[in-house]
PDB file of N, CA and C in Angstrom:
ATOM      1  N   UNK A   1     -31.742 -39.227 -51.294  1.00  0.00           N
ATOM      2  CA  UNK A   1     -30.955 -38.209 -50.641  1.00  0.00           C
ATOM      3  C   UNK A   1     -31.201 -36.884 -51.387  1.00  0.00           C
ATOM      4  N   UNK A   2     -31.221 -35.909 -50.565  1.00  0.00           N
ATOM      5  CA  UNK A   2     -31.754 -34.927 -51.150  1.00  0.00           C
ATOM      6  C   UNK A   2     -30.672 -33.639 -51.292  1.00  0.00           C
ATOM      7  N   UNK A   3     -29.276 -34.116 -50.657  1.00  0.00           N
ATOM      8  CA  UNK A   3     -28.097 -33.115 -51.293  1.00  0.00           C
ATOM      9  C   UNK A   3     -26.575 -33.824 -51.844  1.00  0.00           C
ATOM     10  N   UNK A   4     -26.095 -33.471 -52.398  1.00  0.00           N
ATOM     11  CA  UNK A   4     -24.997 -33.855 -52.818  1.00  0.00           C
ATOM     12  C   UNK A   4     -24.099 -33.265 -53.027  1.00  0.00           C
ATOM     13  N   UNK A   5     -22.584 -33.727 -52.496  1.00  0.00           N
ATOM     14  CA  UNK A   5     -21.173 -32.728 -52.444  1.00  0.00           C
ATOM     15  C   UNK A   5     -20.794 -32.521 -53.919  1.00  0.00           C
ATOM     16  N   UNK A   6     -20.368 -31.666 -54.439  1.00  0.00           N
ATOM     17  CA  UNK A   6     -19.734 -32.081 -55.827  1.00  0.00           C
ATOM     18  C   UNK A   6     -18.889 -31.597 -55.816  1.00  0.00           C
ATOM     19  N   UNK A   7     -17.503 -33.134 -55.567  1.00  0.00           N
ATOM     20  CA  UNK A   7     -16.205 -33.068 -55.806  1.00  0.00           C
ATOM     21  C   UNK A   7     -15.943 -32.679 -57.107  1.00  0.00           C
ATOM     22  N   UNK A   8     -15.647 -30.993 -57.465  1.00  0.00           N
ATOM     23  CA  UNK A   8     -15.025 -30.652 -58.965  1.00  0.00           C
ATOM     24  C   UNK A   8     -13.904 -31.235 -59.570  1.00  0.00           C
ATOM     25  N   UNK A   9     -14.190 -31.920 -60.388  1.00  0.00           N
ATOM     26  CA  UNK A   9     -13.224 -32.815 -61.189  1.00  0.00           C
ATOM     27  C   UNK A   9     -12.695 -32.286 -62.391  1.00  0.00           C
ATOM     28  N   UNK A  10     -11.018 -32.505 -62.567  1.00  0.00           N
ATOM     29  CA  UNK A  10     -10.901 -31.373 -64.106  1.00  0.00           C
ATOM     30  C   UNK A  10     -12.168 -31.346 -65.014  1.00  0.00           C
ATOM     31  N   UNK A  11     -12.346 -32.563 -65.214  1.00  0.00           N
ATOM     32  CA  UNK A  11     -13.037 -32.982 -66.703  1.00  0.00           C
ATOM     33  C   UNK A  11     -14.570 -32.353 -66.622  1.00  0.00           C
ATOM     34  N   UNK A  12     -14.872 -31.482 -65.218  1.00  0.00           N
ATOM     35  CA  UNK A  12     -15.892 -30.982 -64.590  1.00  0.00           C
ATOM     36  C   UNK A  12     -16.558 -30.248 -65.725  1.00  0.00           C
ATOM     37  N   UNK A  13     -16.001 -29.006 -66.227  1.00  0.00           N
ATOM     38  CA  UNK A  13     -16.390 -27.985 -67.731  1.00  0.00           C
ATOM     39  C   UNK A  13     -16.542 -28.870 -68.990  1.00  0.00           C
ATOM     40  N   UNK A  14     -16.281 -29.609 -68.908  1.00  0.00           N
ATOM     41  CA  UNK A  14     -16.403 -31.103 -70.427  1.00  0.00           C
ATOM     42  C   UNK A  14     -17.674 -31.127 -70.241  1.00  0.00           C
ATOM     43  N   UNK A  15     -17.351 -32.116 -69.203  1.00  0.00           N
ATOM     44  CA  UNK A  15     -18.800 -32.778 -68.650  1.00  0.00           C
ATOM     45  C   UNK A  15     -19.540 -32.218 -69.049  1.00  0.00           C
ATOM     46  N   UNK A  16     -20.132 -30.903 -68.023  1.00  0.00           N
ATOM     47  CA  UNK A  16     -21.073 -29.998 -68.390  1.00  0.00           C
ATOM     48  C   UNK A  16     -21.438 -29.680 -70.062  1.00  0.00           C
ATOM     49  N   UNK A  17     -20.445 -29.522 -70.208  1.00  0.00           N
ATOM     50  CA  UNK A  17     -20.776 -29.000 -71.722  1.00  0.00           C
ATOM     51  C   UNK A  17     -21.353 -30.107 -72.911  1.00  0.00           C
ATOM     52  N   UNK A  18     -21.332 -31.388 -72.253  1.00  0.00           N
ATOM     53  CA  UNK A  18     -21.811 -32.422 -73.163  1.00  0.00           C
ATOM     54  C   UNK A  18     -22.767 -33.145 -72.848  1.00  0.00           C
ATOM     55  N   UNK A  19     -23.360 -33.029 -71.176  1.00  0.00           N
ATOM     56  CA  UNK A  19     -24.494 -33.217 -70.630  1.00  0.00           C
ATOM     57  C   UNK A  19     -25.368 -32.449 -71.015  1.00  0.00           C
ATOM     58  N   UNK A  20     -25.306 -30.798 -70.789  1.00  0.00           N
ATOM     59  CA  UNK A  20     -26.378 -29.513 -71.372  1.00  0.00           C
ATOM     60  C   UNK A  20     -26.663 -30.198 -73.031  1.00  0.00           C
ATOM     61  N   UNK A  21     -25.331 -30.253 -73.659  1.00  0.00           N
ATOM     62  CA  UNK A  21     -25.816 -30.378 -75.211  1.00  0.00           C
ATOM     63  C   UNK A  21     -27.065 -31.698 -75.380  1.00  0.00           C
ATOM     64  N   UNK A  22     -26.237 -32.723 -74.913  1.00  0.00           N
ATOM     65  CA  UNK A  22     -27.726 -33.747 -74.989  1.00  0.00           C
ATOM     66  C   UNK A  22     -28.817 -33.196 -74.681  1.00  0.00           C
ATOM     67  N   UNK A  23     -28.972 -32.489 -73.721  1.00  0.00           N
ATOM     68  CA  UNK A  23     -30.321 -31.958 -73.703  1.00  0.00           C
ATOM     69  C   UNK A  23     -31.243 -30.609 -74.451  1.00  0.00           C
ATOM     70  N   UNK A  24     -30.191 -30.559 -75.439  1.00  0.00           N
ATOM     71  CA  UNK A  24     -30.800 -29.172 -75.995  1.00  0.00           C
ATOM     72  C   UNK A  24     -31.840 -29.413 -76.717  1.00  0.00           C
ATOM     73  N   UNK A  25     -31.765 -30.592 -77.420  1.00  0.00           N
ATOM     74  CA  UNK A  25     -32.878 -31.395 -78.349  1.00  0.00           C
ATOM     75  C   UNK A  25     -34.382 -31.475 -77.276  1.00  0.00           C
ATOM     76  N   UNK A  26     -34.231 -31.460 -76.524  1.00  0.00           N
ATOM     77  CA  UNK A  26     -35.713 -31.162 -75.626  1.00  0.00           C
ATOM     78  C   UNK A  26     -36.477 -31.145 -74.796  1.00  0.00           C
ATOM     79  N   UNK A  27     -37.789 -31.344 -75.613  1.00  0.00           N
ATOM     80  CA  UNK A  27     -38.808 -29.941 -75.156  1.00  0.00           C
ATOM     81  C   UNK A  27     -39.332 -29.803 -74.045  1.00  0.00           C
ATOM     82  N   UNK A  28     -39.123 -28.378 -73.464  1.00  0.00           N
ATOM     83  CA  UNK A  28     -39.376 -27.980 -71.886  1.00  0.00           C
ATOM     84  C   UNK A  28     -40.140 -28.588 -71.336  1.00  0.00           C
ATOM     85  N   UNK A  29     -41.044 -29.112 -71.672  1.00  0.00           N
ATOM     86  CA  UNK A  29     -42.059 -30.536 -70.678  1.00  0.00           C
ATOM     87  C   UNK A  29     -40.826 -31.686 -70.426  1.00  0.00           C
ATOM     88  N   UNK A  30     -40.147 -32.169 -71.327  1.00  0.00           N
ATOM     89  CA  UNK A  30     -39.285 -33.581 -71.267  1.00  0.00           C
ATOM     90  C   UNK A  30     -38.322 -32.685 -69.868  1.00  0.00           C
ATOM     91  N   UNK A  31     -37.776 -32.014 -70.180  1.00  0.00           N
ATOM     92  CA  UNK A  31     -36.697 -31.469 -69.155  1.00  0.00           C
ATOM     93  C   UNK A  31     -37.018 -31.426 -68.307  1.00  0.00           C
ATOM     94  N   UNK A  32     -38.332 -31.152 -68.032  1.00  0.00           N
ATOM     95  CA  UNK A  32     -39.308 -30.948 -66.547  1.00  0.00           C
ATOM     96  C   UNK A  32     -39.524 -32.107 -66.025  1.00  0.00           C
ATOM     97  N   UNK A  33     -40.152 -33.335 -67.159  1.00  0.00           N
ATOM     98  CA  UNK A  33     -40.223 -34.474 -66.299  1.00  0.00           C
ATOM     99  C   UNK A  33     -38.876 -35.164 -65.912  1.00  0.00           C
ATOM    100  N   UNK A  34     -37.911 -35.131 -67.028  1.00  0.00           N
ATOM    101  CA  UNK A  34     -36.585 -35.736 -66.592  1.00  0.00           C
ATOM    102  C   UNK A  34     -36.267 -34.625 -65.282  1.00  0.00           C
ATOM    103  N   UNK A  35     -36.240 -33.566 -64.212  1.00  0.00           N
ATOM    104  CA  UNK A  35     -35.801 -33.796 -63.120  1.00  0.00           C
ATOM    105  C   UNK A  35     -36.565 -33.900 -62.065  1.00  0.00           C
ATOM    106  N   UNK A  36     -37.584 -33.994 -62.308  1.00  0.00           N
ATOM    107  CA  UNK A  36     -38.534 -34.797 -61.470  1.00  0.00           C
ATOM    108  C   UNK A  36     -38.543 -36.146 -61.483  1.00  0.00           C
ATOM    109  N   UNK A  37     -37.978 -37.317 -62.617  1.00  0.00           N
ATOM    110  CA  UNK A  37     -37.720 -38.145 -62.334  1.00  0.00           C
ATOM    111  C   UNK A  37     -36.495 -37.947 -61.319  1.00  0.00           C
ATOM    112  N   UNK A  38     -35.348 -37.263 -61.591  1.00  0.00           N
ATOM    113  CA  UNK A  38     -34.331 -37.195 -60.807  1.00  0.00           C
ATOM    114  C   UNK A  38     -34.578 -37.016 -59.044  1.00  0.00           C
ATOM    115  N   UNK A  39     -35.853 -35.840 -59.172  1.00  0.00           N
ATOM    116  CA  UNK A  39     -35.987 -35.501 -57.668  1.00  0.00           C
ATOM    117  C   UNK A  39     -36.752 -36.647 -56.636  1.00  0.00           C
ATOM    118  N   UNK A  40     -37.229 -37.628 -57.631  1.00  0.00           N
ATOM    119  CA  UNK A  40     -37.982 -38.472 -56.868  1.00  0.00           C
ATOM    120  C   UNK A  40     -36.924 -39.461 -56.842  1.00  0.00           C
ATOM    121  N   UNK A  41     -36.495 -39.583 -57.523  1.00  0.00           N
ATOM    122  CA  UNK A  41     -35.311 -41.328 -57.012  1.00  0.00           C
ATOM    123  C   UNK A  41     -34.299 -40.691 -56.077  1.00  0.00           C
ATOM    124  N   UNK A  42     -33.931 -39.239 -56.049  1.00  0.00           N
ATOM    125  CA  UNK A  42     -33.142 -38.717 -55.274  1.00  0.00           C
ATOM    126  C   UNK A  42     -31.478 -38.613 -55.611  1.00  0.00           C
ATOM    127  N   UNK A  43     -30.058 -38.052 -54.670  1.00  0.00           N
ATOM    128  CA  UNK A  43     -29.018 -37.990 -55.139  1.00  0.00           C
ATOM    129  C   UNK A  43     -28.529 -39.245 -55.052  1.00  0.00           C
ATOM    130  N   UNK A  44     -27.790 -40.255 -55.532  1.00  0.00           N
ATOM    131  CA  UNK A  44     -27.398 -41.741 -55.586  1.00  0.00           C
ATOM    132  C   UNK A  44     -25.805 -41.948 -55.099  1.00  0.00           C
ATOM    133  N   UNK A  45     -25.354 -40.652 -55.152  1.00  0.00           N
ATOM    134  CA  UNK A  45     -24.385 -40.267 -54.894  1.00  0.00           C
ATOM    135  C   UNK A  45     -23.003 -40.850 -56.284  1.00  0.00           C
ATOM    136  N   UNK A  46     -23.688 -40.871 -57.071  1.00  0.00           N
ATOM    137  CA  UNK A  46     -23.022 -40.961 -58.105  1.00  0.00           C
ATOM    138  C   UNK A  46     -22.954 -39.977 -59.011  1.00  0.00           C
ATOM    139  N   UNK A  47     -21.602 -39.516 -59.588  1.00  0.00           N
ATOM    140  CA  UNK A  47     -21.034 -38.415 -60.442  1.00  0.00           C
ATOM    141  C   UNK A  47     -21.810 -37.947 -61.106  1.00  0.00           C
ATOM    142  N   UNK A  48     -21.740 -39.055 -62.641  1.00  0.00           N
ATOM    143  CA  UNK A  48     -22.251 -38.900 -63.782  1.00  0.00           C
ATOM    144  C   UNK A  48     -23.963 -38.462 -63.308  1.00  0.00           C
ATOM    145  N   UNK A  49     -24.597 -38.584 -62.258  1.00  0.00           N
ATOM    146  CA  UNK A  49     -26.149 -38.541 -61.868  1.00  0.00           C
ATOM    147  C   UNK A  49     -25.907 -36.509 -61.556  1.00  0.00           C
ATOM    148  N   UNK A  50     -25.310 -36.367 -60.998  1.00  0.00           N
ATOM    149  CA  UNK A  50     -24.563 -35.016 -60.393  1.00  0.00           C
ATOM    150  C   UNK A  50     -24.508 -34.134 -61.413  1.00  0.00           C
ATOM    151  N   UNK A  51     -24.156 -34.623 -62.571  1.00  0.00           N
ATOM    152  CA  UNK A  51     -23.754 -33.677 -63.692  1.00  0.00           C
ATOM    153  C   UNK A  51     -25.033 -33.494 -64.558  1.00  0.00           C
ATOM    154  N   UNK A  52     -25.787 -34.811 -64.550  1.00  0.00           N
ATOM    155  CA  UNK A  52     -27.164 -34.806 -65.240  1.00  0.00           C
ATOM    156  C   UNK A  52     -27.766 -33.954 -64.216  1.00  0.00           C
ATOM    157  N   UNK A  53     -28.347 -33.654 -63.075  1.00  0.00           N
ATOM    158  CA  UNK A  53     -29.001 -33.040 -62.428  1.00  0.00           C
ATOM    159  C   UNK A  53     -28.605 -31.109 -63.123  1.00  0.00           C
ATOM    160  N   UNK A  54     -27.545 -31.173 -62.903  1.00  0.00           N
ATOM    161  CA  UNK A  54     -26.861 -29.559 -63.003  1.00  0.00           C
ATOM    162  C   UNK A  54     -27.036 -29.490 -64.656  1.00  0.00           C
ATOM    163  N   UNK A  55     -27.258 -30.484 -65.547  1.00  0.00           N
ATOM    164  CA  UNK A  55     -27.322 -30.213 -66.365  1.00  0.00           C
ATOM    165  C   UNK A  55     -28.599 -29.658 -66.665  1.00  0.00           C
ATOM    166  N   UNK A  56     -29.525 -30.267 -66.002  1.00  0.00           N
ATOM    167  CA  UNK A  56     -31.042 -30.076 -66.086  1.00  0.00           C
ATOM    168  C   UNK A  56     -31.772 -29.096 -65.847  1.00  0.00           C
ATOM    169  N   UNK A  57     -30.989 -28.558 -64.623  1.00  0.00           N
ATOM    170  CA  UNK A  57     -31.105 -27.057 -64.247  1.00  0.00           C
ATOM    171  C   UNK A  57     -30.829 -25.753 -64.695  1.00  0.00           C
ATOM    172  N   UNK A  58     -29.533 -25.789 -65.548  1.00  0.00           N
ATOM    173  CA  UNK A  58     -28.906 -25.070 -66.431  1.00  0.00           C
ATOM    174  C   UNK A  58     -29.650 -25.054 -67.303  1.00  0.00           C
ATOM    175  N   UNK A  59     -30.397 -26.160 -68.236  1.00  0.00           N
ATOM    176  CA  UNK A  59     -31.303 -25.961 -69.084  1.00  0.00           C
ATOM    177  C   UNK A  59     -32.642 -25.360 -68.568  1.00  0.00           C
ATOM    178  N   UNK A  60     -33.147 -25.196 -67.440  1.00  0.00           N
ATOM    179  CA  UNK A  60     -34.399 -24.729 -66.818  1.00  0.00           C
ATOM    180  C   UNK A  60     -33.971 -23.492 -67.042  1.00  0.00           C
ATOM    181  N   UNK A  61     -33.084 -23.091 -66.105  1.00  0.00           N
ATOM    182  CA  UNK A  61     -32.535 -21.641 -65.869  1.00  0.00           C
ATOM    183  C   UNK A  61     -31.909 -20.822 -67.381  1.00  0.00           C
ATOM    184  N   UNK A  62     -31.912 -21.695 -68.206  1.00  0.00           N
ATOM    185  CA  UNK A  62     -31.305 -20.642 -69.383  1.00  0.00           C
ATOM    186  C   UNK A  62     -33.028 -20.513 -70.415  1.00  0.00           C
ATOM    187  N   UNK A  63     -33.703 -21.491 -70.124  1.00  0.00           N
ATOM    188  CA  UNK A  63     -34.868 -21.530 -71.245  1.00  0.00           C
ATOM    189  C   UNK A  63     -36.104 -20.472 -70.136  1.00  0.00           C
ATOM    190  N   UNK A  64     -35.540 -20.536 -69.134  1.00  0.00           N
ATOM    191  CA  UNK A  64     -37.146 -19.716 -67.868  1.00  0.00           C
ATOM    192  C   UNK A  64     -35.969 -19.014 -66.998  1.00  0.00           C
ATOM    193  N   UNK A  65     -34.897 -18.135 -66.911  1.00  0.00           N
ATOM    194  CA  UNK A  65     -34.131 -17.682 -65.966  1.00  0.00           C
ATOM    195  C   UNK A  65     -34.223 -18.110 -64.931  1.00  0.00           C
ATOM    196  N   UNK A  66     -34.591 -19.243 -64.319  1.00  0.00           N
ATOM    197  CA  UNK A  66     -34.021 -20.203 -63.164  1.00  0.00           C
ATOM    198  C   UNK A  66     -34.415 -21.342 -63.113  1.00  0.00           C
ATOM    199  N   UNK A  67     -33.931 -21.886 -61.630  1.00  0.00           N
ATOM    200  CA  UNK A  67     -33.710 -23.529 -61.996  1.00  0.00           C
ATOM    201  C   UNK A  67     -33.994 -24.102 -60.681  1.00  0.00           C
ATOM    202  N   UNK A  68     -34.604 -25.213 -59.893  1.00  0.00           N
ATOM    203  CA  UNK A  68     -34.746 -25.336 -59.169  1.00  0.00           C
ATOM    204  C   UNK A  68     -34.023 -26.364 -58.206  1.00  0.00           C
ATOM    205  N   UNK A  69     -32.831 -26.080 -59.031  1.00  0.00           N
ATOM    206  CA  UNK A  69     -31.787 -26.352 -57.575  1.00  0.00           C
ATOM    207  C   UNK A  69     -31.176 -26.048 -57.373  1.00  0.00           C
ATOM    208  N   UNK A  70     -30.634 -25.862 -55.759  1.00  0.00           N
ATOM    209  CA  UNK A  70     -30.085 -24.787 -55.060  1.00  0.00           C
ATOM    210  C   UNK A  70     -28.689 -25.390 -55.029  1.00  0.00           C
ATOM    211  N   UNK A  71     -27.573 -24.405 -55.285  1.00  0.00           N
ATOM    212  CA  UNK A  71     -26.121 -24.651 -55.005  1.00  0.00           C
ATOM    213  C   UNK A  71     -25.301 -23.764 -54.432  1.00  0.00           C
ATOM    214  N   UNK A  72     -25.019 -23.971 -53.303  1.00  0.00           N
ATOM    215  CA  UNK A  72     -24.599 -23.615 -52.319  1.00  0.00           C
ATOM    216  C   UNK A  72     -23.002 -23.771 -52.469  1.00  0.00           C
ATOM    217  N   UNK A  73     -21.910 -22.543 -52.487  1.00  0.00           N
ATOM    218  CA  UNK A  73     -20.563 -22.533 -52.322  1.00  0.00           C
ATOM    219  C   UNK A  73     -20.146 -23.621 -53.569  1.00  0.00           C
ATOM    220  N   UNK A  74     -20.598 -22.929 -54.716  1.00  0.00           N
ATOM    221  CA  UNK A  74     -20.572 -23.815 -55.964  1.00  0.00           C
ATOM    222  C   UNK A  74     -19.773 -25.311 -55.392  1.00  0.00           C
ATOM    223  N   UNK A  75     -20.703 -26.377 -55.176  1.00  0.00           N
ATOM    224  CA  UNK A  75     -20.502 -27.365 -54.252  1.00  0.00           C
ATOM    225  C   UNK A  75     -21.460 -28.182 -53.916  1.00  0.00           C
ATOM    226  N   UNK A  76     -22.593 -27.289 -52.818  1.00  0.00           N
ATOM    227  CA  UNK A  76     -23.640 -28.763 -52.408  1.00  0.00           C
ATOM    228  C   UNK A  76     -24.975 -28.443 -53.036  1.00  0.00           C
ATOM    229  N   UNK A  77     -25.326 -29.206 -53.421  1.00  0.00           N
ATOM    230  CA  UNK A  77     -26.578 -29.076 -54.462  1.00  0.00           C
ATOM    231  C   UNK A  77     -27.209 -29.864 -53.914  1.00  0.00           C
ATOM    232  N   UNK A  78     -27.837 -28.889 -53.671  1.00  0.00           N
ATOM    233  CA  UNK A  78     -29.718 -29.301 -53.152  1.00  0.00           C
ATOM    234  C   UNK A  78     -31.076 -29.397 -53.826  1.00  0.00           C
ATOM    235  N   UNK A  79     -31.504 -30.390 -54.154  1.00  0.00           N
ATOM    236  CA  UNK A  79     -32.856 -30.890 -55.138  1.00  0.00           C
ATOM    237  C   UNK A  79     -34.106 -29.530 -54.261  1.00  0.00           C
ATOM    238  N   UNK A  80     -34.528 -29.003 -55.851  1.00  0.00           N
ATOM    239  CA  UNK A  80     -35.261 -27.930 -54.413  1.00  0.00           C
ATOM    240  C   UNK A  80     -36.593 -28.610 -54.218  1.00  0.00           C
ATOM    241  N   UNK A  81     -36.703 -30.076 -55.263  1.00  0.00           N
ATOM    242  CA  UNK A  81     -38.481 -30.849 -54.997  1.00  0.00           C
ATOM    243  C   UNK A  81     -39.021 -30.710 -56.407  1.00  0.00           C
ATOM    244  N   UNK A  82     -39.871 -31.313 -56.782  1.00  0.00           N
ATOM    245  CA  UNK A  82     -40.367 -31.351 -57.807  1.00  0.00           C
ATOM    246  C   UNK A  82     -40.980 -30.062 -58.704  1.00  0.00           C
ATOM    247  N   UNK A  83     -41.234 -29.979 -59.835  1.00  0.00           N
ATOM    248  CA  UNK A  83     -41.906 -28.926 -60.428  1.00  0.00           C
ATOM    249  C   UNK A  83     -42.834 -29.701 -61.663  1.00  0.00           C
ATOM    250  N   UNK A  84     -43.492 -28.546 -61.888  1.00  0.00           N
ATOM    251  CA  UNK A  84     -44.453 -28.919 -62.939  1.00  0.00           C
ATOM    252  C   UNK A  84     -44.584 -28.363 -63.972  1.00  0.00           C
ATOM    253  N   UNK A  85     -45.154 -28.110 -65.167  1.00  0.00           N
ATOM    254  CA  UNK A  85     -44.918 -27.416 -66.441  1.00  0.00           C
ATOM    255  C   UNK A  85     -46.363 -26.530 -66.672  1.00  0.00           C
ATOM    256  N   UNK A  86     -46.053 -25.257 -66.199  1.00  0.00           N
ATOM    257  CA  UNK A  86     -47.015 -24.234 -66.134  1.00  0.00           C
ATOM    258  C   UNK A  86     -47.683 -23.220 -67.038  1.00  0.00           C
ATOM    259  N   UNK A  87     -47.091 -23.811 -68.188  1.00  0.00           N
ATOM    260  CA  UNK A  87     -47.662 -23.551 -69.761  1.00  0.00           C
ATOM    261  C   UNK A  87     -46.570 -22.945 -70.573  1.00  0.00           C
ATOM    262  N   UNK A  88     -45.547 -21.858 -69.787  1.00  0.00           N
ATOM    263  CA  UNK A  88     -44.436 -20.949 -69.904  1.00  0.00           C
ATOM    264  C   UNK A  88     -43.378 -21.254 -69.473  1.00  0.00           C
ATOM    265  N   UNK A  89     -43.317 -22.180 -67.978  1.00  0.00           N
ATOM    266  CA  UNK A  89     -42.365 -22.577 -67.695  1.00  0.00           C
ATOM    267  C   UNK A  89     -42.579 -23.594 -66.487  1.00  0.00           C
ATOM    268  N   UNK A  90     -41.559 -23.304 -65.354  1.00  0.00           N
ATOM    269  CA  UNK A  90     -41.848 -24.493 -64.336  1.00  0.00           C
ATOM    270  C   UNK A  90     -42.444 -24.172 -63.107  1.00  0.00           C
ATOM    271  N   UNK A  91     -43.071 -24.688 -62.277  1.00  0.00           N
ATOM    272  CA  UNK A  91     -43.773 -23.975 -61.167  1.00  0.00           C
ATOM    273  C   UNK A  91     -43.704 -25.329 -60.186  1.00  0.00           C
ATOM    274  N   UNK A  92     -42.942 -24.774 -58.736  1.00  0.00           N
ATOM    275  CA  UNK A  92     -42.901 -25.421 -57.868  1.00  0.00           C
ATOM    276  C   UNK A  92     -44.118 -26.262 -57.901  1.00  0.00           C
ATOM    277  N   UNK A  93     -44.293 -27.582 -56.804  1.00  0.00           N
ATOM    278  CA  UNK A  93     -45.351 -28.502 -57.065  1.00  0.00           C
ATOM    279  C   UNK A  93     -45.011 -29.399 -56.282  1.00  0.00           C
ATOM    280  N   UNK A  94     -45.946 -30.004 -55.858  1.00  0.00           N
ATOM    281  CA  UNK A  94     -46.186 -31.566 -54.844  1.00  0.00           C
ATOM    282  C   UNK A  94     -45.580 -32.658 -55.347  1.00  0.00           C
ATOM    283  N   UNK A  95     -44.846 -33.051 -54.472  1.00  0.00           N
ATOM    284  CA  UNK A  95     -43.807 -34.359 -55.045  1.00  0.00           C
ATOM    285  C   UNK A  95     -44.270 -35.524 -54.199  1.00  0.00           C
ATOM    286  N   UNK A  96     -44.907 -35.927 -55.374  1.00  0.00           N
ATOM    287  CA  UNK A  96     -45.699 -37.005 -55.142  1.00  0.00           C
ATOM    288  C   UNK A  96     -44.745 -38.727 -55.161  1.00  0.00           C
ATOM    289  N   UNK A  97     -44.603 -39.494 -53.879  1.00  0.00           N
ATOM    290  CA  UNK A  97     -43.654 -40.402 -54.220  1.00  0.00           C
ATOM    291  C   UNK A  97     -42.157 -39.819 -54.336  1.00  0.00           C
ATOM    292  N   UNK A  98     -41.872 -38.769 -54.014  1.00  0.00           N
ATOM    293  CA  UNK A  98     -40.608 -38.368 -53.955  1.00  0.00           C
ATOM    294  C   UNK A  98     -39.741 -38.723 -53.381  1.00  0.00           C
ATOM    295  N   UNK A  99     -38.571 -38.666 -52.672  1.00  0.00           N
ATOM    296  CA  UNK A  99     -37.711 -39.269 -51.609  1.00  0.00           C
ATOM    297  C   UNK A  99     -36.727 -37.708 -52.039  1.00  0.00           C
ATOM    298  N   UNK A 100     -36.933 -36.668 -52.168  1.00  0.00           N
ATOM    299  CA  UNK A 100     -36.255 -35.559 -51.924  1.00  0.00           C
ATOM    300  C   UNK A 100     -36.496 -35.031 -50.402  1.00  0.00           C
ATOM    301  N   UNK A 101     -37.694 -35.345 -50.001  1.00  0.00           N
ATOM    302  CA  UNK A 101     -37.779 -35.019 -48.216  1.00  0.00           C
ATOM    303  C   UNK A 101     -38.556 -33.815 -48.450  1.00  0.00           C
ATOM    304  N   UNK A 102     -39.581 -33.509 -49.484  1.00  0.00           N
ATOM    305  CA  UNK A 102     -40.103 -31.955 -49.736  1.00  0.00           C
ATOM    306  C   UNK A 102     -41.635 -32.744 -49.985  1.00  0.00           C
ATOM    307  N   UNK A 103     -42.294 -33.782 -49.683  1.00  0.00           N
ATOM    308  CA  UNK A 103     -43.262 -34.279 -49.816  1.00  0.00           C
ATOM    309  C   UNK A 103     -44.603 -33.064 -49.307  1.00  0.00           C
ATOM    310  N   UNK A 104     -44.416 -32.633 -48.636  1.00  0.00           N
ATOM    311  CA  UNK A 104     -45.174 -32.043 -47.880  1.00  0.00           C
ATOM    312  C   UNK A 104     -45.173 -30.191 -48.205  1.00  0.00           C
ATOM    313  N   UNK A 105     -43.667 -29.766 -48.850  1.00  0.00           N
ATOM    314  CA  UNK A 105     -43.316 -28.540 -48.655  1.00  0.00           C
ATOM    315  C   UNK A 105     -44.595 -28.027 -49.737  1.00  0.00           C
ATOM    316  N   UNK A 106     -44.808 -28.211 -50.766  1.00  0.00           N
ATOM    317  CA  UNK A 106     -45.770 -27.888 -51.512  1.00  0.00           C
ATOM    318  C   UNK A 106     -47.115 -27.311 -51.845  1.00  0.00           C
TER     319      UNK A 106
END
């Protein structure tokens, strides 16, 4: 599935803040492949998967000023498809085996 609602839950700003930290330890290739693993298995519709995704992005977008997924009415988050690691940062790319529904957009 390639969007997901996100019911804001108090513990929503926690979350975040302890998902991003796990990932501060690393390096912009790992972050890249961890949401491309994400974009290819797709949304599961599970929370804790929800918060790892936004976490992943937040780390894209704070290490390269953006992130490649789209959130709409801070709410539905949309996988924008895979990316790749372009020496500096991330660069849209062919999602190979994906199930985000962007197989082709590339």
């Amino acid at each position: 599935m390639r969007n997901y609602v996100m019911i804001q839950r108090p513990s929503l700003p926690a979350d975040m803040r302890a998902a991003i930290s796990r990932l501060d330890a690393h390096a912009d290739e790992a972050i890249i492949n961890e949401y491309n693993a994400q974009c290819r298995l797709g949304f599961t519709g599970v929370y804790a998967q929800a918060i790892h995704v936004l976490a992943l992005h937040q780390q894209l977008k704070r290490r390269f000023g953006s992130g490649p997924l789209s959130i709409t009415d801070n709410a539905l988050l949309t996988l924008g498809g895979c990316v790749a690691w372009g020496g500096t940062g991330w660069l849209e790319t062919h999602c190979s085996d994906c199930q985000c529904g962007l197989n082709n957009a590339h």
